[in-house]
C-alpha atoms as a PDB file:
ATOM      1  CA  UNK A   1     -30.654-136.279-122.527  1.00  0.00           C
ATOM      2  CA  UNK A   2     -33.907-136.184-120.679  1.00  0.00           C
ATOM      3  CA  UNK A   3     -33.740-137.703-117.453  1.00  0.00           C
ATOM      4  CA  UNK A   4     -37.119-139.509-116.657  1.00  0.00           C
ATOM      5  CA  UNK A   5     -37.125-141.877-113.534  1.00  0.00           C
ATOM      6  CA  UNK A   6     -33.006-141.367-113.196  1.00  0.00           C
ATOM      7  CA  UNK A   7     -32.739-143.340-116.538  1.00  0.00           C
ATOM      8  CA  UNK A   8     -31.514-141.161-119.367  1.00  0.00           C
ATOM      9  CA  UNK A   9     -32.982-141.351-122.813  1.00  0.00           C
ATOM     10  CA  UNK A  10     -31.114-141.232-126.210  1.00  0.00           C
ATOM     11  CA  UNK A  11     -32.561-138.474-128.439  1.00  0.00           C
ATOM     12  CA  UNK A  12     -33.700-141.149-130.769  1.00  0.00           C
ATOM     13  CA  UNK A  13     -35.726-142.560-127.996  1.00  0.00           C
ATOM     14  CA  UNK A  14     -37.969-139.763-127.095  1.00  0.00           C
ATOM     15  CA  UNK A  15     -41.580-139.159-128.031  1.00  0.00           C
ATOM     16  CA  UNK A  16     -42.487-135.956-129.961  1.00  0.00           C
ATOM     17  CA  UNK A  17     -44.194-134.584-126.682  1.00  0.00           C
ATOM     18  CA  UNK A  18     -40.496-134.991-125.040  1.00  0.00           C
ATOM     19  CA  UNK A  19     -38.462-133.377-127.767  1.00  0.00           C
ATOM     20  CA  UNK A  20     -40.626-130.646-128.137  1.00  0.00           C
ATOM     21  CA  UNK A  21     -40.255-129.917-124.259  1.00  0.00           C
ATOM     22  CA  UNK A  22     -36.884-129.967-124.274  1.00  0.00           C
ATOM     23  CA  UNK A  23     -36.537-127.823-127.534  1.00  0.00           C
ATOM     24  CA  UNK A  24     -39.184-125.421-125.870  1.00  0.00           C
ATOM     25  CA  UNK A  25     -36.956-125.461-122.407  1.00  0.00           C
ATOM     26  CA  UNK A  26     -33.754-124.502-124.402  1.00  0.00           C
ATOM     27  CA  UNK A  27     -35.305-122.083-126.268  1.00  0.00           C
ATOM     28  CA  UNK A  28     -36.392-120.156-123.055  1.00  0.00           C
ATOM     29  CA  UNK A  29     -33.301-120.686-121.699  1.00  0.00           C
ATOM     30  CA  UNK A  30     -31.591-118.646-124.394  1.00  0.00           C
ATOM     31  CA  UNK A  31     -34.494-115.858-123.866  1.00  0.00           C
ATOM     32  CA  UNK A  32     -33.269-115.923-120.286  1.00  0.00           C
ATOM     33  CA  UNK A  33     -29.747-115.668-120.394  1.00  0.00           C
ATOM     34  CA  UNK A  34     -29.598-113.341-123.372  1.00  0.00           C
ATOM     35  CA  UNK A  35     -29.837-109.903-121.339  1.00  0.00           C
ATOM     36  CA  UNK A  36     -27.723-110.831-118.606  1.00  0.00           C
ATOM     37  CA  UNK A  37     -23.878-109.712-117.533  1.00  0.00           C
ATOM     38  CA  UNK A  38     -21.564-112.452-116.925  1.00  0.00           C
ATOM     39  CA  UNK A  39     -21.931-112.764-113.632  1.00  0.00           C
ATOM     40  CA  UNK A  40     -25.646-113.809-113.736  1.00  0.00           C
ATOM     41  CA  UNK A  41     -25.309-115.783-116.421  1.00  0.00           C
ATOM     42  CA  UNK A  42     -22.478-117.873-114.508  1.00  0.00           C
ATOM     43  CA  UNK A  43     -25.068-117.780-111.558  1.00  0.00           C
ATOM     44  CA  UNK A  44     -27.988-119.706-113.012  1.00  0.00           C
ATOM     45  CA  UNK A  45     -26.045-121.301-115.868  1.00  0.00           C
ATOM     46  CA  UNK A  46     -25.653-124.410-113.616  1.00  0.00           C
ATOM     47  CA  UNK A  47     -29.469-124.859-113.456  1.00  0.00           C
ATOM     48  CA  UNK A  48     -30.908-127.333-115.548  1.00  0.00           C
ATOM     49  CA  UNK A  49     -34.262-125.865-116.067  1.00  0.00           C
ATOM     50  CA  UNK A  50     -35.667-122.633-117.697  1.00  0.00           C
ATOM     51  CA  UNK A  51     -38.123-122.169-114.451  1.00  0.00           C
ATOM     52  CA  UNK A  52     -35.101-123.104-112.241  1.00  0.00           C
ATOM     53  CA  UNK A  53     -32.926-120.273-114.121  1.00  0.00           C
ATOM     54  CA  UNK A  54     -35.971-117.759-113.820  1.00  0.00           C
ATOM     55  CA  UNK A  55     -36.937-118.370-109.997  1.00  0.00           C
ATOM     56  CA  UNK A  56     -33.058-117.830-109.046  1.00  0.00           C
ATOM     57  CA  UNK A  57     -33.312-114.594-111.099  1.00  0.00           C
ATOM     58  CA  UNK A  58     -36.450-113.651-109.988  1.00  0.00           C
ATOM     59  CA  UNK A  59     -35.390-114.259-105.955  1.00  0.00           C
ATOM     60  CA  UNK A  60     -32.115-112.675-106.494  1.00  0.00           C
ATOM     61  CA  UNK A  61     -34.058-109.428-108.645  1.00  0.00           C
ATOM     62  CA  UNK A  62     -36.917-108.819-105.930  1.00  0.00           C
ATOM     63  CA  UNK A  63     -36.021-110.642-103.512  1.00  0.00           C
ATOM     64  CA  UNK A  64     -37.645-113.180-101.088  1.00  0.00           C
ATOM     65  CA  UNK A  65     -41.478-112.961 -99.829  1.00  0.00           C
ATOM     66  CA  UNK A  66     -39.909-111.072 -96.684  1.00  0.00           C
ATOM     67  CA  UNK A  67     -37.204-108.995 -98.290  1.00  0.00           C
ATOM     68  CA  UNK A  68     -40.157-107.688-100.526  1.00  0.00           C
ATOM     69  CA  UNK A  69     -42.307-107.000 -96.977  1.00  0.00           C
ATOM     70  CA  UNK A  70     -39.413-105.525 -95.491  1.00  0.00           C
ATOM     71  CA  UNK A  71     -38.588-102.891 -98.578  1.00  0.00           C
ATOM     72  CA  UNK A  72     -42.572-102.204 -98.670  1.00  0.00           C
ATOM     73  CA  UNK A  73     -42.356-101.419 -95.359  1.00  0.00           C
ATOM     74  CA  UNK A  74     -39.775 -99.195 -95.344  1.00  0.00           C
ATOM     75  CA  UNK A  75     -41.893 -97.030 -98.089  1.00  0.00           C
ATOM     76  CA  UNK A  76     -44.674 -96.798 -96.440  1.00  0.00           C
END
């Protein structure tokens, strides 16, 4: 169910515009979870959102702005 204003929708209620969000969202969240080992799957599988899902993956992956500063740094 979409949640819009904290009042969930039936299905049958939605617009086109919605369902096709929500059929996009799942749809990248299958792209998402495909590759991963169980334990990062069980990580972001609580997140409701594809972009959720990809910026825990993407923090945990490369790390935050000053991990990624500190690592450069260490190169250089």
């Amino acid at each position: 169910m979409l949640k819009n204003s904290h009042v969930e929708k039936l299905w049958s209620m939605w617009i086109e515009e919605e369902k096709k969000k929500a059929q996009n969202d799942c749809a990248t969240k299958n792209i998402i979870t495909f590759p991963l080992n169980l334990d990062e799957f069980f990580r972001i599988s609580q997140y409701s959102c594809a972009k959720e899902m990809w910026d825990v993956l993407k923090v945990n992956r490369e790390g935050t702005g000053d991990a990624k500063r500190v690592r450069k740094h260490a190169f250089t």
